[in-house]
C-alpha atoms as a PDB file:
ATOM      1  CA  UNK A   1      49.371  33.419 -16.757  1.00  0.00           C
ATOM      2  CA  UNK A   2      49.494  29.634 -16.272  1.00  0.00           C
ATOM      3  CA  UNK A   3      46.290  27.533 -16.562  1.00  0.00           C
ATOM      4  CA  UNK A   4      47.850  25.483 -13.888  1.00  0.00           C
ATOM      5  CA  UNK A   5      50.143  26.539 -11.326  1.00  0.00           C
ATOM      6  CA  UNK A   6      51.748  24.518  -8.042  1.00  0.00           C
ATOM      7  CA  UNK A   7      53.852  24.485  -5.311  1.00  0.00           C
ATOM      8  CA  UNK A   8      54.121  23.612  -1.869  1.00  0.00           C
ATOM      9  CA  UNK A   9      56.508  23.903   1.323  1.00  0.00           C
ATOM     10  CA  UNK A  10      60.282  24.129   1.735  1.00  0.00           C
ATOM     11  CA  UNK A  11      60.399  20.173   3.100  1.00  0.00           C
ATOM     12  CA  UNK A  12      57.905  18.935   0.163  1.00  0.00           C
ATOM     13  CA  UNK A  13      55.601  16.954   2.897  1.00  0.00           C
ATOM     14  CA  UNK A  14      52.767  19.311   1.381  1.00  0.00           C
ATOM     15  CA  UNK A  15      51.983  20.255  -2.316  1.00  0.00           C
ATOM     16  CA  UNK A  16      49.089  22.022  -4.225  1.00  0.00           C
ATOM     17  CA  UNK A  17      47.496  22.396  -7.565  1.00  0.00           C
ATOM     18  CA  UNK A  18      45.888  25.437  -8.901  1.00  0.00           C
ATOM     19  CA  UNK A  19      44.268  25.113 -11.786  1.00  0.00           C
ATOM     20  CA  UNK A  20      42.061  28.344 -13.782  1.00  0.00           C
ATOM     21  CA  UNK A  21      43.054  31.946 -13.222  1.00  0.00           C
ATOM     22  CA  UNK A  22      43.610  32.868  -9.316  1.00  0.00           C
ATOM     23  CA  UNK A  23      41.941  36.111  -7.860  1.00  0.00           C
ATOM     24  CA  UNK A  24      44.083  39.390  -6.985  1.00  0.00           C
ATOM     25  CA  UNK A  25      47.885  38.795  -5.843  1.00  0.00           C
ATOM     26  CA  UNK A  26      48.628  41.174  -2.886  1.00  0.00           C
ATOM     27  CA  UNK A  27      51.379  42.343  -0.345  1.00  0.00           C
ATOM     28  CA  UNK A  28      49.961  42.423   3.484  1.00  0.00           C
ATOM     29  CA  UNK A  29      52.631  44.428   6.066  1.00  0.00           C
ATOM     30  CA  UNK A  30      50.352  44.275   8.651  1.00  0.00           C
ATOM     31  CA  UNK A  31      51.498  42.574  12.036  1.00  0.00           C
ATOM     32  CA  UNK A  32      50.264  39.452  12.256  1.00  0.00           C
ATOM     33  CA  UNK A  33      51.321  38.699   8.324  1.00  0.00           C
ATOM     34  CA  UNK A  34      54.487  39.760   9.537  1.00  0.00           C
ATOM     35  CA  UNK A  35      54.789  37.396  12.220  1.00  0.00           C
ATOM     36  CA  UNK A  36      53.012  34.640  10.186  1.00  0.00           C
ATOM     37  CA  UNK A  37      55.562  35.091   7.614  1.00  0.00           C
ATOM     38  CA  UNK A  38      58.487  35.962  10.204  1.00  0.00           C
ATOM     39  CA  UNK A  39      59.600  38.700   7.393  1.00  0.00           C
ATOM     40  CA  UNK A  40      58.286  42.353   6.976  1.00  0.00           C
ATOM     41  CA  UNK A  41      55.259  41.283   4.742  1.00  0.00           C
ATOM     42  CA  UNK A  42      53.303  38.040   3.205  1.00  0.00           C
ATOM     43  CA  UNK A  43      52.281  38.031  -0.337  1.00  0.00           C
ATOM     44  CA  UNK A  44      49.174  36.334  -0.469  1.00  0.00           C
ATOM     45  CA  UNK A  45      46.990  35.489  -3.883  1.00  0.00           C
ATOM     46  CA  UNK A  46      43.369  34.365  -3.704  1.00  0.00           C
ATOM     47  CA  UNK A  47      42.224  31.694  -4.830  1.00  0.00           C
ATOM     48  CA  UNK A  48      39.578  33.009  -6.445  1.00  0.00           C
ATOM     49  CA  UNK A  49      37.481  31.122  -8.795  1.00  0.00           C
ATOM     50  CA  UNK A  50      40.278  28.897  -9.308  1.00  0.00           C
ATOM     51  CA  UNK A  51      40.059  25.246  -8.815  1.00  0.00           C
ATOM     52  CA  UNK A  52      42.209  23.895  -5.918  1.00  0.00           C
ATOM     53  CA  UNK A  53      43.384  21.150  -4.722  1.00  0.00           C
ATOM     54  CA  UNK A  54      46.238  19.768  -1.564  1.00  0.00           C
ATOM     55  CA  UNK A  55      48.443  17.151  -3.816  1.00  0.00           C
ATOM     56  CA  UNK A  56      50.461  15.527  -1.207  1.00  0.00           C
ATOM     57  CA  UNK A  57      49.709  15.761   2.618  1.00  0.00           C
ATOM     58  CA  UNK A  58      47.824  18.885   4.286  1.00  0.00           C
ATOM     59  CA  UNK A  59      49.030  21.522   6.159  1.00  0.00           C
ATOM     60  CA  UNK A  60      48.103  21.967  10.261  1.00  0.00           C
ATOM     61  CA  UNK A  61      46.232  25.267  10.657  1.00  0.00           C
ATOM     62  CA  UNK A  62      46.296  28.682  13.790  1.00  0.00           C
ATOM     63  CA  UNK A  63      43.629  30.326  14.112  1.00  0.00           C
ATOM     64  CA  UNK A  64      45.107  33.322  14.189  1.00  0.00           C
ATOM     65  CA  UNK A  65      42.129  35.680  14.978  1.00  0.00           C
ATOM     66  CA  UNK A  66      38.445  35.100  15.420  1.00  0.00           C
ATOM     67  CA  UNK A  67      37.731  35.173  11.659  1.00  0.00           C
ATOM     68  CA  UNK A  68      40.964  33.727  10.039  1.00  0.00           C
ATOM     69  CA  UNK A  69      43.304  31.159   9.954  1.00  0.00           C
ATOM     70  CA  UNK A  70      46.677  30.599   8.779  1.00  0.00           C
ATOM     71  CA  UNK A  71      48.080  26.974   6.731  1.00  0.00           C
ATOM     72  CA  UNK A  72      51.427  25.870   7.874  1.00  0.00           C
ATOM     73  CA  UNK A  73      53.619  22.997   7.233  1.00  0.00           C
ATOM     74  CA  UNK A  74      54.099  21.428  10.426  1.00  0.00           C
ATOM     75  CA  UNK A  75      57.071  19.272   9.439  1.00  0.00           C
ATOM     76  CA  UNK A  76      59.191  22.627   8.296  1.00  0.00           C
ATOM     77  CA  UNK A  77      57.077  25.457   8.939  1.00  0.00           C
ATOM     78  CA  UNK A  78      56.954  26.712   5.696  1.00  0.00           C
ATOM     79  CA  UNK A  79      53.682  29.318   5.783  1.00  0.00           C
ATOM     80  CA  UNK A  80      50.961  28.046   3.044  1.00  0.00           C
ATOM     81  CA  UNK A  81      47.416  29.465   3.277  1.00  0.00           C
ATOM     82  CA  UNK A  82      45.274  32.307   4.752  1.00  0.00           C
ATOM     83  CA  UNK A  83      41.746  31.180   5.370  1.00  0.00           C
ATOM     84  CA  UNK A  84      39.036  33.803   5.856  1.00  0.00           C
ATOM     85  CA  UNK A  85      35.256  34.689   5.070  1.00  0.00           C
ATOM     86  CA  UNK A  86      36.418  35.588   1.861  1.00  0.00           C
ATOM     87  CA  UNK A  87      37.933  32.765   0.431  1.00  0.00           C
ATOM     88  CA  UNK A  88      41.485  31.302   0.826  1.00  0.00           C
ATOM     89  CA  UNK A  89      44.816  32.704  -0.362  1.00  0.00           C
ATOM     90  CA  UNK A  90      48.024  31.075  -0.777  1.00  0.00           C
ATOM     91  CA  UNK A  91      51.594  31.905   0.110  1.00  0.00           C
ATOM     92  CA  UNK A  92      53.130  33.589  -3.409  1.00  0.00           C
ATOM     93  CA  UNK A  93      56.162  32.269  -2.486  1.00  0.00           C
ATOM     94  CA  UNK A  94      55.028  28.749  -1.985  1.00  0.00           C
ATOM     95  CA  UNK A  95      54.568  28.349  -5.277  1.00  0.00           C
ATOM     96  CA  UNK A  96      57.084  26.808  -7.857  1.00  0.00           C
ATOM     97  CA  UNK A  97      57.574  30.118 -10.042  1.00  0.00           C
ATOM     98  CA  UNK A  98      56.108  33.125  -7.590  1.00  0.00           C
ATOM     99  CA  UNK A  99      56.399  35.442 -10.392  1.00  0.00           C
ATOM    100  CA  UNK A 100      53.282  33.980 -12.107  1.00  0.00           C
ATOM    101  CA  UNK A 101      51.597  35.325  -9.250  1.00  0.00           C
ATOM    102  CA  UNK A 102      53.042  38.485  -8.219  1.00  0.00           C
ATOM    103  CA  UNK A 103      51.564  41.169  -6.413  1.00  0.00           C
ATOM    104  CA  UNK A 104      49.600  43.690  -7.477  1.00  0.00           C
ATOM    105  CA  UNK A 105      48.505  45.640  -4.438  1.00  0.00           C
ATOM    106  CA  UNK A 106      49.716  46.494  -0.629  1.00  0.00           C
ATOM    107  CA  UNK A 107      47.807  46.152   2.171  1.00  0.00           C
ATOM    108  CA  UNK A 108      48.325  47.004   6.001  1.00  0.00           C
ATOM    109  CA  UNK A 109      50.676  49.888   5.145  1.00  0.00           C
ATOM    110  CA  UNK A 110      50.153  51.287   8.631  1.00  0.00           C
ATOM    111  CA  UNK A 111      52.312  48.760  10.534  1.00  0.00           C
ATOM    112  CA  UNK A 112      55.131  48.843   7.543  1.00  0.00           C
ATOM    113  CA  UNK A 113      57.800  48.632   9.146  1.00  0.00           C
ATOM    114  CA  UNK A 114      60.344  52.098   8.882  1.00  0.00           C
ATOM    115  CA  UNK A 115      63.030  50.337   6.900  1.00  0.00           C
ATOM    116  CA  UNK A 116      61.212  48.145   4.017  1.00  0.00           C
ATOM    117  CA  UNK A 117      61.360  51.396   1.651  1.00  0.00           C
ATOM    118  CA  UNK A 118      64.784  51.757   1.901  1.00  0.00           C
ATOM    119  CA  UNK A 119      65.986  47.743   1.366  1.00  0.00           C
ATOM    120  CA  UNK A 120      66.028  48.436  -2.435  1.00  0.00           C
ATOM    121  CA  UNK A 121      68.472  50.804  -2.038  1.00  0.00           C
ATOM    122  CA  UNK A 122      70.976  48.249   0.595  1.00  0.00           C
ATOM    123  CA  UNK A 123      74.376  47.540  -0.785  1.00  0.00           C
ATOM    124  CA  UNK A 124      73.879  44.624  -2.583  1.00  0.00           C
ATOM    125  CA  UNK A 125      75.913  41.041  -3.213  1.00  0.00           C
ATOM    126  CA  UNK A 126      75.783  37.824  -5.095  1.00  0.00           C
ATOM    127  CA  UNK A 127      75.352  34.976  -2.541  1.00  0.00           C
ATOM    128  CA  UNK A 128      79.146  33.433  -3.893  1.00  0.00           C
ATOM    129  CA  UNK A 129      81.172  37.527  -3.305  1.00  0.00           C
ATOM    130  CA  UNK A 130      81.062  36.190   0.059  1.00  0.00           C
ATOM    131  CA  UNK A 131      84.653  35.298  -0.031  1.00  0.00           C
ATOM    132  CA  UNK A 132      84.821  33.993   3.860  1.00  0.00           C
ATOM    133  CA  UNK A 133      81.844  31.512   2.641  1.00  0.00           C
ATOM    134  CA  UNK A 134      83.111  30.243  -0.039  1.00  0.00           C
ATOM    135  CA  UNK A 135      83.573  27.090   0.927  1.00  0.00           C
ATOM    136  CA  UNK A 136      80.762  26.560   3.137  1.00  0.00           C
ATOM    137  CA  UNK A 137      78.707  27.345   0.572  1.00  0.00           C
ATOM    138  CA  UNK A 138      79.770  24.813  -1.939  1.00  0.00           C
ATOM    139  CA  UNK A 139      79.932  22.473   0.443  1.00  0.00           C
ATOM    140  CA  UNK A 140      75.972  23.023   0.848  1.00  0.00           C
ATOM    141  CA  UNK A 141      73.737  20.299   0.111  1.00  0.00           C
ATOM    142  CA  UNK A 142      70.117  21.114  -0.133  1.00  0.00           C
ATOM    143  CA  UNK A 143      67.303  19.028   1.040  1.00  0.00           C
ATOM    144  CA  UNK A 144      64.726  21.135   0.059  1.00  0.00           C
ATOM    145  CA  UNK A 145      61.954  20.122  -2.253  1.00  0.00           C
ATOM    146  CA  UNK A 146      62.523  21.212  -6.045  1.00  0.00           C
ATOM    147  CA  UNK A 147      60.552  23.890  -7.858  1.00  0.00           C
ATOM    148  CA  UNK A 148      58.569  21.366  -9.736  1.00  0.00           C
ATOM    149  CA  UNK A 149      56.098  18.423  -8.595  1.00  0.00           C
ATOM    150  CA  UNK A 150      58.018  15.295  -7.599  1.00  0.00           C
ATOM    151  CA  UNK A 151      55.923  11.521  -7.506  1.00  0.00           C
ATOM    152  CA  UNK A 152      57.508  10.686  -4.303  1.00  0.00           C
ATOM    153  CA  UNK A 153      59.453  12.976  -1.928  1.00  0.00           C
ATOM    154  CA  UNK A 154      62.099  12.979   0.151  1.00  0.00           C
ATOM    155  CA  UNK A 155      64.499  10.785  -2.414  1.00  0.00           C
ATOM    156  CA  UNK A 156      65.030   7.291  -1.553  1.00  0.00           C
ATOM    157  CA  UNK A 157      68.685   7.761  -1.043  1.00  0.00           C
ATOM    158  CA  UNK A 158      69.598  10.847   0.737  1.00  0.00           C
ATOM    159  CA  UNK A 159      73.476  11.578   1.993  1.00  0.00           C
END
């Protein structure tokens, strides 16, 4: 693992440094990680004993129960944190290369919902077998922040 690992949201308005080993990487299905995360779970990874830092800007916070509260990006939405008694955890995939972090553990397995164990078996396609999109899709033009840590962000000149 990485001595120092970072990332940030989909916009780049907020970035963050980890630096040291992070604590246990996880999988949480239950409800309100799944509409936190608006998917079926949210891989979280502690912090830990990890040093941390925000590099650029700071995300706006819900308090999503009585004893936690969730980091956001409120320029793009992009969900960052989970802050609780026990420490804070960060979004998995926030970070620039998520698989330094993967999960080891699931959590919340009650409110799974019925059809995650069977997406591994879905039909699957590259993005570009998509022959109706084609087009549209090389015609795409991202704006979203790199995998990496930029000085400044957005670009100067942007189409």
């Amino acid at each position: 693992m990485a001595d120092t690992l970072s990332g940030g949201c989909q916009c780049g308005a907020i970035r963050f440094r980890l630096t040291g080993r992070p604590g246990t990487s996880s999988v949480c299905y239950c409800r309100m990680c799944q509409k936190a995360s608006a998917s079926q779970a949210l891989a979280l990874v502690s912090v830990g004993g990890a040093a941390f830092e925000w590099t650029r800007g700071e995300p706006a916070w819900f308090q999503s129960s009585n004893a936690a509260r969730r980091g956001f990006c409120a320029a793009c939405g992009t969900p960052l944190a989970y802050d609780a008694p026990d420490g804070l955890a960060l979004s998995v995939l926030a970070f620039d290369d998520p698989d330094a972090v993967a999960p080891v553990i699931a959590y919340g397995v009650e409110a799974k919902r019925i059809w995650c164990d069977a997406i591994p078996s879905l039909p699957e396609r590259d993005t570009m077998e998509d022959a109706e999109a084609v087009a549209f899709l090389k015609g795409l033009v991202s704006h979203q922040h790199p995998d990496h840590d930029t000085e400044t962000w957005p670009p100067e000149a942007r189409p």
